[in-house]
Each structure stands twice: as C-alpha cells, then as structure tokens.
PDB file of N, CA and C in Angstrom:
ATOM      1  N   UNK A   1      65.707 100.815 119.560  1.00  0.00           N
ATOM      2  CA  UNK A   1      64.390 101.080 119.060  1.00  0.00           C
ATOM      3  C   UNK A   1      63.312 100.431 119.917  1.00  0.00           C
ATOM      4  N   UNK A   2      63.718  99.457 120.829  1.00  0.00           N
ATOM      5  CA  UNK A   2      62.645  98.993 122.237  1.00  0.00           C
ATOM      6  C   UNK A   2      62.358 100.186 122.776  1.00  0.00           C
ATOM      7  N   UNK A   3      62.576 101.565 122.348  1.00  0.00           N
ATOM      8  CA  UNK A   3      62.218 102.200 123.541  1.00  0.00           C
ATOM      9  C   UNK A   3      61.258 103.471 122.767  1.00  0.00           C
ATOM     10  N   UNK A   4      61.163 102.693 121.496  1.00  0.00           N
ATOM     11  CA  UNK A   4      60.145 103.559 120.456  1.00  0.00           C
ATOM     12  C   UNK A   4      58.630 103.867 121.182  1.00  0.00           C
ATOM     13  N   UNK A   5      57.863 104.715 120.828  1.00  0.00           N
ATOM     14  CA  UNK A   5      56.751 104.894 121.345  1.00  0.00           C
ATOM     15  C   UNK A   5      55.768 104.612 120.143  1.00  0.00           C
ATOM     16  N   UNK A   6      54.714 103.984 120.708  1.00  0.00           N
ATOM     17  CA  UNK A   6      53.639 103.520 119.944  1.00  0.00           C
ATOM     18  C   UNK A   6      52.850 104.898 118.761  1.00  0.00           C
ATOM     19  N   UNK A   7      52.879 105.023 117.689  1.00  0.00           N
ATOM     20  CA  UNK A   7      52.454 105.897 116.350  1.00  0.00           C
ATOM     21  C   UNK A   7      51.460 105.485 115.822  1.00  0.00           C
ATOM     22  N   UNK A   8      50.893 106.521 115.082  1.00  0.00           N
ATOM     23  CA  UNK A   8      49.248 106.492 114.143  1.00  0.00           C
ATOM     24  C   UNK A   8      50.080 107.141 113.421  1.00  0.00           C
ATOM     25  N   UNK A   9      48.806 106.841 112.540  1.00  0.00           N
ATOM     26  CA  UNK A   9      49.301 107.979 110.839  1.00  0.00           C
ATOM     27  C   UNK A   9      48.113 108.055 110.818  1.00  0.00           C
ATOM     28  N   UNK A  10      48.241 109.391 110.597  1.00  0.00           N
ATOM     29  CA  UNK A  10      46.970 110.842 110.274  1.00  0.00           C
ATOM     30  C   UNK A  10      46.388 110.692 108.970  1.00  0.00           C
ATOM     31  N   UNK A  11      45.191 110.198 108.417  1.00  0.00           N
ATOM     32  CA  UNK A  11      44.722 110.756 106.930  1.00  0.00           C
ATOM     33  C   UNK A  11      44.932 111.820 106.627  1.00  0.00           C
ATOM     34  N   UNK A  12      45.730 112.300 105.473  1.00  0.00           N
ATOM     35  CA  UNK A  12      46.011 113.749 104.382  1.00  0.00           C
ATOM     36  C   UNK A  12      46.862 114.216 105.548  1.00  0.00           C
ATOM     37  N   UNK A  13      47.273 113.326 106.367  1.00  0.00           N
ATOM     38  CA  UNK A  13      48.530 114.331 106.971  1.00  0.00           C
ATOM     39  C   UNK A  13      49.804 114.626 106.099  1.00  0.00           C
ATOM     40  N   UNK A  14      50.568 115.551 106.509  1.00  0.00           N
ATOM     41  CA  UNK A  14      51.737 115.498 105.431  1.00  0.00           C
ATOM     42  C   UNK A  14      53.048 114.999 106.439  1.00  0.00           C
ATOM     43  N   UNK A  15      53.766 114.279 105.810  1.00  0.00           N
ATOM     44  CA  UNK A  15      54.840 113.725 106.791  1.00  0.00           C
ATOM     45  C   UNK A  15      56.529 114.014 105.568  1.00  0.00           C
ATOM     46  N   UNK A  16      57.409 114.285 106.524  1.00  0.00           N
ATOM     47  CA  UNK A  16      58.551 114.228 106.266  1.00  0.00           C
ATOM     48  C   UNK A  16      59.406 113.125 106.101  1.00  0.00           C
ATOM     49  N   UNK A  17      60.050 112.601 105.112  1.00  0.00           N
ATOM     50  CA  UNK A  17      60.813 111.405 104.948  1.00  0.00           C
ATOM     51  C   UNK A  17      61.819 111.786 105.802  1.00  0.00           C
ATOM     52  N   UNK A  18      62.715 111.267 106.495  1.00  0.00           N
ATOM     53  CA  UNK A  18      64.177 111.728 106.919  1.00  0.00           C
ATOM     54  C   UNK A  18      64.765 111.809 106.058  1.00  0.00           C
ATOM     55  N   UNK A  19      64.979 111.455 104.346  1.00  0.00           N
ATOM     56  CA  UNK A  19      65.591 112.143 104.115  1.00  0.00           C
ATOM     57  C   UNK A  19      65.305 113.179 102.998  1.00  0.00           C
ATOM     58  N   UNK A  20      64.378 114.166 103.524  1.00  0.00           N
ATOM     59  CA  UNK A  20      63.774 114.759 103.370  1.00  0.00           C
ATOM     60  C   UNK A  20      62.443 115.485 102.325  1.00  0.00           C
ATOM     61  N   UNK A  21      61.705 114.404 101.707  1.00  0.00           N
ATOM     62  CA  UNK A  21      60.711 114.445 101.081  1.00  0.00           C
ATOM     63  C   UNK A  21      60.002 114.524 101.665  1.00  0.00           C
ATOM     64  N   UNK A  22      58.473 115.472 100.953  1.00  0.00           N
ATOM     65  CA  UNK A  22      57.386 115.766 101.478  1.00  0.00           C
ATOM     66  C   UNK A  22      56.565 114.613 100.699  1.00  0.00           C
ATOM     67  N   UNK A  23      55.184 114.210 101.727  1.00  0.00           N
ATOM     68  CA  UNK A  23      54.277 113.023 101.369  1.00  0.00           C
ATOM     69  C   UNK A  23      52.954 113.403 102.358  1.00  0.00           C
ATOM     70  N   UNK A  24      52.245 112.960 101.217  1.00  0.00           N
ATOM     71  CA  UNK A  24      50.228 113.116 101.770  1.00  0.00           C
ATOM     72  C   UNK A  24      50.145 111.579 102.214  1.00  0.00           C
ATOM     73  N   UNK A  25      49.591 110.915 103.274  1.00  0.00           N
ATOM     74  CA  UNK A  25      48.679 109.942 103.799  1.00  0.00           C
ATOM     75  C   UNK A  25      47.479 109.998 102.958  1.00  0.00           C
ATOM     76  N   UNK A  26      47.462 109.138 102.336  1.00  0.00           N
ATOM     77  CA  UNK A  26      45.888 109.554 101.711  1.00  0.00           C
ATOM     78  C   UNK A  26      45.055 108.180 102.616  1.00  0.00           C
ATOM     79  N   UNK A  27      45.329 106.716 102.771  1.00  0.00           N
ATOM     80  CA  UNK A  27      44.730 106.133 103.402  1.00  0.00           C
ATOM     81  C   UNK A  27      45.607 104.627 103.922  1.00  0.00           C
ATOM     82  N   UNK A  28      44.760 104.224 104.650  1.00  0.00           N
ATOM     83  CA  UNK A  28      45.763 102.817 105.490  1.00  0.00           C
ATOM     84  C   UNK A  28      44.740 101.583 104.659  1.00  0.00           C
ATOM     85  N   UNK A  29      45.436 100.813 103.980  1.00  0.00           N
ATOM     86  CA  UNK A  29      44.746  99.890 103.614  1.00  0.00           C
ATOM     87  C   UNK A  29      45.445  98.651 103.953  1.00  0.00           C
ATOM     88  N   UNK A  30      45.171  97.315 103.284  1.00  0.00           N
ATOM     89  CA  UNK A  30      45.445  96.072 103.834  1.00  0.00           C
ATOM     90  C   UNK A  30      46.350  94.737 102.871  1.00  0.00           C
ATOM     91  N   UNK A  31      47.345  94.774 102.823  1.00  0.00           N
ATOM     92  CA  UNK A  31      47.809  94.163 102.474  1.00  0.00           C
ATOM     93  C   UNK A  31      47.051  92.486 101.584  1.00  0.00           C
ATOM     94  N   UNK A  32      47.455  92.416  99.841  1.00  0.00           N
ATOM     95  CA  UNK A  32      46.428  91.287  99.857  1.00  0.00           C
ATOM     96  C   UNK A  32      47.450  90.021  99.617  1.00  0.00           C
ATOM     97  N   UNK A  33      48.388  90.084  99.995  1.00  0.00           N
ATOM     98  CA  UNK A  33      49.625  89.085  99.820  1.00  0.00           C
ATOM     99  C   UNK A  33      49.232  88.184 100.544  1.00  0.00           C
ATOM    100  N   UNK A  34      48.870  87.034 100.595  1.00  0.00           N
ATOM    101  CA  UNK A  34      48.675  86.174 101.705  1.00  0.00           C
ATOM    102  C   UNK A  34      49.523  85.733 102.392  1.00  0.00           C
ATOM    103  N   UNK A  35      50.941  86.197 102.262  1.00  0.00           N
ATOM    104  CA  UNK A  35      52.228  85.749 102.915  1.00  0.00           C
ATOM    105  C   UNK A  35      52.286  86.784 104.243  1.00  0.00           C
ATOM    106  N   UNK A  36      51.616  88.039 104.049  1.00  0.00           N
ATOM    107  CA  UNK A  36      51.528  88.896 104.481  1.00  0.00           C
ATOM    108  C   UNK A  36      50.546  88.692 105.940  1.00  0.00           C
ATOM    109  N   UNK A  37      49.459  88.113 105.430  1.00  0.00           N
ATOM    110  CA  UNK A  37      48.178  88.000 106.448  1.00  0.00           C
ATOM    111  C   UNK A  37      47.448  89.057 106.497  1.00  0.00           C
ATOM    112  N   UNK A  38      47.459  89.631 105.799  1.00  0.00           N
ATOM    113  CA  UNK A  38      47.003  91.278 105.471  1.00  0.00           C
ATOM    114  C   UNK A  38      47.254  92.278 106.548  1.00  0.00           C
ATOM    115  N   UNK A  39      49.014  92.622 106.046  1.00  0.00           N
ATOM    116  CA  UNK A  39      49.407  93.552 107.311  1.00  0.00           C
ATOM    117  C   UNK A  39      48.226  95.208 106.732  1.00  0.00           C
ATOM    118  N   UNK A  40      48.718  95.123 107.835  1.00  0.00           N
ATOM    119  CA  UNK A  40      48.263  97.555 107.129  1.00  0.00           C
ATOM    120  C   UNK A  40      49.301  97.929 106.704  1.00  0.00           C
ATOM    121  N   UNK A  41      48.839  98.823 105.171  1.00  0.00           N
ATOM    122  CA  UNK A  41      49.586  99.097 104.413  1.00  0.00           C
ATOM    123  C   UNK A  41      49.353 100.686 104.249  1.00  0.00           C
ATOM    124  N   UNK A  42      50.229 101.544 104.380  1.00  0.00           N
ATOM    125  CA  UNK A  42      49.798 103.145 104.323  1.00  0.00           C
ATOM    126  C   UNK A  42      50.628 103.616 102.645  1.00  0.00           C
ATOM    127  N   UNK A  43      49.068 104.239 102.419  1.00  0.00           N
ATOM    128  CA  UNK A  43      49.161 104.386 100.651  1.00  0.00           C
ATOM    129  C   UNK A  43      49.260 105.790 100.771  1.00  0.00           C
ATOM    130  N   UNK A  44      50.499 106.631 100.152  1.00  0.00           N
ATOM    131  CA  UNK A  44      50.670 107.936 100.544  1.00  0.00           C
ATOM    132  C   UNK A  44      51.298 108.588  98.646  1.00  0.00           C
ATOM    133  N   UNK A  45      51.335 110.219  98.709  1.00  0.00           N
ATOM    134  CA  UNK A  45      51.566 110.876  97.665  1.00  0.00           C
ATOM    135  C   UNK A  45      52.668 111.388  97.845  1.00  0.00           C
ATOM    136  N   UNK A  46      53.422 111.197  96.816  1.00  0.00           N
ATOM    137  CA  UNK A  46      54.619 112.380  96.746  1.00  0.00           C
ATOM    138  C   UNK A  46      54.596 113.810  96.127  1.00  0.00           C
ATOM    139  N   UNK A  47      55.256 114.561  97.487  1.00  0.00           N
ATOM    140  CA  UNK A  47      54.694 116.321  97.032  1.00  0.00           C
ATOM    141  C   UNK A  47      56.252 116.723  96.515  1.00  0.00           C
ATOM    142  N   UNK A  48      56.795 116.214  96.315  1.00  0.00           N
ATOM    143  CA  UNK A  48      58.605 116.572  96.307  1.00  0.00           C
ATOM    144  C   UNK A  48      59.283 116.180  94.957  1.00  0.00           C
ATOM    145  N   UNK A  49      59.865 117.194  94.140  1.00  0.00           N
ATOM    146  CA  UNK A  49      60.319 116.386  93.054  1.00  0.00           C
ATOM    147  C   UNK A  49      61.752 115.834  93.247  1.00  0.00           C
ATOM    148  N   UNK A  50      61.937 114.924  92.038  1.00  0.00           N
ATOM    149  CA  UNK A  50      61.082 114.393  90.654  1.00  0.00           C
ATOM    150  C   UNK A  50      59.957 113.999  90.857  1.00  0.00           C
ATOM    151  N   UNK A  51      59.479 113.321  91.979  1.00  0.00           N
ATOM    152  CA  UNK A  51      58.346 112.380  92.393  1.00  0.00           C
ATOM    153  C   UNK A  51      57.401 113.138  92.304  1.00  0.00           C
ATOM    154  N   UNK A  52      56.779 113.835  92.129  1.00  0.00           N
ATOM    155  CA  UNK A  52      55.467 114.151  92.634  1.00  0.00           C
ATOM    156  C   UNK A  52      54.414 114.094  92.368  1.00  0.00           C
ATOM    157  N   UNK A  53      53.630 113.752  92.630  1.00  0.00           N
ATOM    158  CA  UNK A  53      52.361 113.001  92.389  1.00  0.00           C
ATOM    159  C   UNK A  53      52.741 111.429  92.202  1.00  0.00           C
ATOM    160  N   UNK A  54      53.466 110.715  92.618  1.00  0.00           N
ATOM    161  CA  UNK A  54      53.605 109.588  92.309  1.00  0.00           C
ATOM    162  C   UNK A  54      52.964 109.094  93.732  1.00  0.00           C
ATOM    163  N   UNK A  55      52.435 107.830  93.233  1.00  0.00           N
ATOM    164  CA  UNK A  55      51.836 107.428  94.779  1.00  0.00           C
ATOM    165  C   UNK A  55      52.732 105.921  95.159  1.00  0.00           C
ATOM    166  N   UNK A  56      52.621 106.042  96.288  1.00  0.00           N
ATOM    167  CA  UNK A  56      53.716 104.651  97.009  1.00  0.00           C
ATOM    168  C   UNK A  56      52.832 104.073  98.471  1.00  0.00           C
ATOM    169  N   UNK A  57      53.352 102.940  98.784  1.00  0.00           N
ATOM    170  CA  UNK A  57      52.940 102.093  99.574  1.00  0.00           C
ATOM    171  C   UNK A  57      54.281 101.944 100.218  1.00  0.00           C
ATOM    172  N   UNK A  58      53.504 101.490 101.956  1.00  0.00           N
ATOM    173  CA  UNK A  58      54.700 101.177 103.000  1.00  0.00           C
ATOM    174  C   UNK A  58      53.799 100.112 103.531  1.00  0.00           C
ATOM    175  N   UNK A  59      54.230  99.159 104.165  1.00  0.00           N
ATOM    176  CA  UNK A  59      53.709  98.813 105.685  1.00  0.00           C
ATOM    177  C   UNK A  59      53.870  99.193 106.601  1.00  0.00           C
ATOM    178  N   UNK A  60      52.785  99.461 107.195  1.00  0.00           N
ATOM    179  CA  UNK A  60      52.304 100.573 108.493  1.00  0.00           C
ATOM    180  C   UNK A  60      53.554 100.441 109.624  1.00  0.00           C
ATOM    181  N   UNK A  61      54.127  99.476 109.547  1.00  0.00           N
ATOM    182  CA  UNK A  61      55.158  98.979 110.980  1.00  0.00           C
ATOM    183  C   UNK A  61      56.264  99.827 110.406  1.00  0.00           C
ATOM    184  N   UNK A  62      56.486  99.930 108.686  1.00  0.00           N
ATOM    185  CA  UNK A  62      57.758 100.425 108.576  1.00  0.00           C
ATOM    186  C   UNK A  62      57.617 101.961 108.500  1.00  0.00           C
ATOM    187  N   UNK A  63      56.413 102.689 107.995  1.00  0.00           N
ATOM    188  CA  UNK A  63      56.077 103.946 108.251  1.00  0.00           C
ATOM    189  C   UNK A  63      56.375 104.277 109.285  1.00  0.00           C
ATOM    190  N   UNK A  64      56.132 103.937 110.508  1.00  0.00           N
ATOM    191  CA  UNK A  64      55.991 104.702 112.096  1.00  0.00           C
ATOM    192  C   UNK A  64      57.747 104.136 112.541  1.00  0.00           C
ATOM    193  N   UNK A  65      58.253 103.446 111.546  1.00  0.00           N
ATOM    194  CA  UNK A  65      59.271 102.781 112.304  1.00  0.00           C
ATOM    195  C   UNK A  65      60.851 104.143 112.793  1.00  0.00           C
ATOM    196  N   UNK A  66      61.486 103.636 113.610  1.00  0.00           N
ATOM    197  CA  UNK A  66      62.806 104.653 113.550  1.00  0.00           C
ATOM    198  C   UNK A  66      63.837 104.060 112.299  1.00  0.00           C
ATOM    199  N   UNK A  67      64.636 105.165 112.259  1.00  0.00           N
ATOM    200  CA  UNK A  67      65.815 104.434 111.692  1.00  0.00           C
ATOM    201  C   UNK A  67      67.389 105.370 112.334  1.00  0.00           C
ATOM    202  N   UNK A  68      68.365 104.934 111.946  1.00  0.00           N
ATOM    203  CA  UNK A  68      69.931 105.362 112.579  1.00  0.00           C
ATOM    204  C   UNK A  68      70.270 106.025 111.407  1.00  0.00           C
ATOM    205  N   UNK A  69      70.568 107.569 111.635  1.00  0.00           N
ATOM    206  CA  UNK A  69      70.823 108.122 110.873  1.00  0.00           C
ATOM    207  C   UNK A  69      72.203 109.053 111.574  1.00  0.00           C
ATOM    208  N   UNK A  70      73.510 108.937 111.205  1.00  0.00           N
ATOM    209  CA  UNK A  70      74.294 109.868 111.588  1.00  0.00           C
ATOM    210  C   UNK A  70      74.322 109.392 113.686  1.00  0.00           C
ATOM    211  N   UNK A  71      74.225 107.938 113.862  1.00  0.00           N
ATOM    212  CA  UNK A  71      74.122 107.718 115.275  1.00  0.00           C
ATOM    213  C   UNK A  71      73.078 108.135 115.908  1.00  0.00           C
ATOM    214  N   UNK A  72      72.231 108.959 115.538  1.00  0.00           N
ATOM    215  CA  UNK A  72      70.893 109.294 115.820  1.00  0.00           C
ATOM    216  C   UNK A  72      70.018 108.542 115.521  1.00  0.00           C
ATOM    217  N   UNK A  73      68.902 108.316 116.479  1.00  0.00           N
ATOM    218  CA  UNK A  73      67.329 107.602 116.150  1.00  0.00           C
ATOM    219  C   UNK A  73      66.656 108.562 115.842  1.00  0.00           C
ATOM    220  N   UNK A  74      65.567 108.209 114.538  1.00  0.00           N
ATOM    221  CA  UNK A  74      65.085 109.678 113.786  1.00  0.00           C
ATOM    222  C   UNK A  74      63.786 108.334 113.429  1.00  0.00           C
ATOM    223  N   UNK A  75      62.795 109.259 113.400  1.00  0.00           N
ATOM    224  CA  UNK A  75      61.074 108.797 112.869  1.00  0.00           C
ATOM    225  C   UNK A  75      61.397 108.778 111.153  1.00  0.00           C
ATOM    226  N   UNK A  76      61.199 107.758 110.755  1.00  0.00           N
ATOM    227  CA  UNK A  76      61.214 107.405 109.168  1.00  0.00           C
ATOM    228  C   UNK A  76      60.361 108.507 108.570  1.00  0.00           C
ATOM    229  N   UNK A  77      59.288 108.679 109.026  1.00  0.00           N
ATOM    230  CA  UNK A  77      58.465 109.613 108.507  1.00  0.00           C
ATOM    231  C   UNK A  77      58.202 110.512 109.712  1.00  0.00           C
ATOM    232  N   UNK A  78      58.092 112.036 109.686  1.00  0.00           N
ATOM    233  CA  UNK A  78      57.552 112.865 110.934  1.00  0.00           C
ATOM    234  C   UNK A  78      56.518 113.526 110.537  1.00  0.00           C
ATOM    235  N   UNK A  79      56.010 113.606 111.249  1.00  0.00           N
ATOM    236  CA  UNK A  79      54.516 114.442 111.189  1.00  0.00           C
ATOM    237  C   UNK A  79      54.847 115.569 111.073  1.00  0.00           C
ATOM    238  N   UNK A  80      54.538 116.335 110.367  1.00  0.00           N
ATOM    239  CA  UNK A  80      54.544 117.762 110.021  1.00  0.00           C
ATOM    240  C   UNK A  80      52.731 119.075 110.305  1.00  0.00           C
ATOM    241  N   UNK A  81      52.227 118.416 109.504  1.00  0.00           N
ATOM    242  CA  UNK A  81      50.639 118.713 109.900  1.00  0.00           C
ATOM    243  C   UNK A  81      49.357 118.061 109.063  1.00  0.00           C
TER     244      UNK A  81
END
C-alpha cells in the first residue's frame, strides 16, 4: 500500500464500498476527540439496503485507504460519479 496514490473525496459524490454498497459524501468534517487532534472525518449516506438513509462517519485516511481483498489491492471506497 506504499505505492497507493494520493485521493480526495468529492462532495455528493457517490462511492462504492468494496463490498459493495452504494454511499453519498455529503461533507468532510473534523474530528472533536482530542485524542484525535481533529483528524478529517468524511460524513457520508447510505443508498443500499437495509441501510439506507442511515448516515456514517470514517476518517478521511481510512476512506481513501486500500484494502486486500481476494490477494488484490482494491480502493475501500471507489468513485463512481
């Protein structure tokens, strides 16, 4: 994953979970944990049931992050549009 390339997340973009849920970006906000230091936190919607309309939080590092799926490196979330 050193060889990941640097990611944004799009407002109201819709992104793909890998494993395979649909989700809205609605905005990047800031962590108020002080353990935290106020990382960026991306506050997004679920379009996919059961979930949907439920809203969830990531930290921004783990949103853009890869993960090993099936020996493959795959985008936790992919941009869709």
């Amino acid at each position: 994953m050193s060889n990941s390339v640097p990611r944004t997340v799009a407002i109201g973009g819709v992104y793909q979970h890998y494993k395979g849920h649909l989700y809205v970006v609605l905005f990047v906000g800031k962590d108020s944990n002080n353990d935290r230091n106020g990382e960026a936190m991306v506050v997004y919607i679920s379009l996919s049931e059961p979930h949907a309309g439920a809203f969830r939080t990531r930290h921004l590092k783990e949103f853009i992050d890869q993960v090993q799926v099936d020996g493959q490196t795959v985008n936790r979330f992919e941009f869709l549009y």
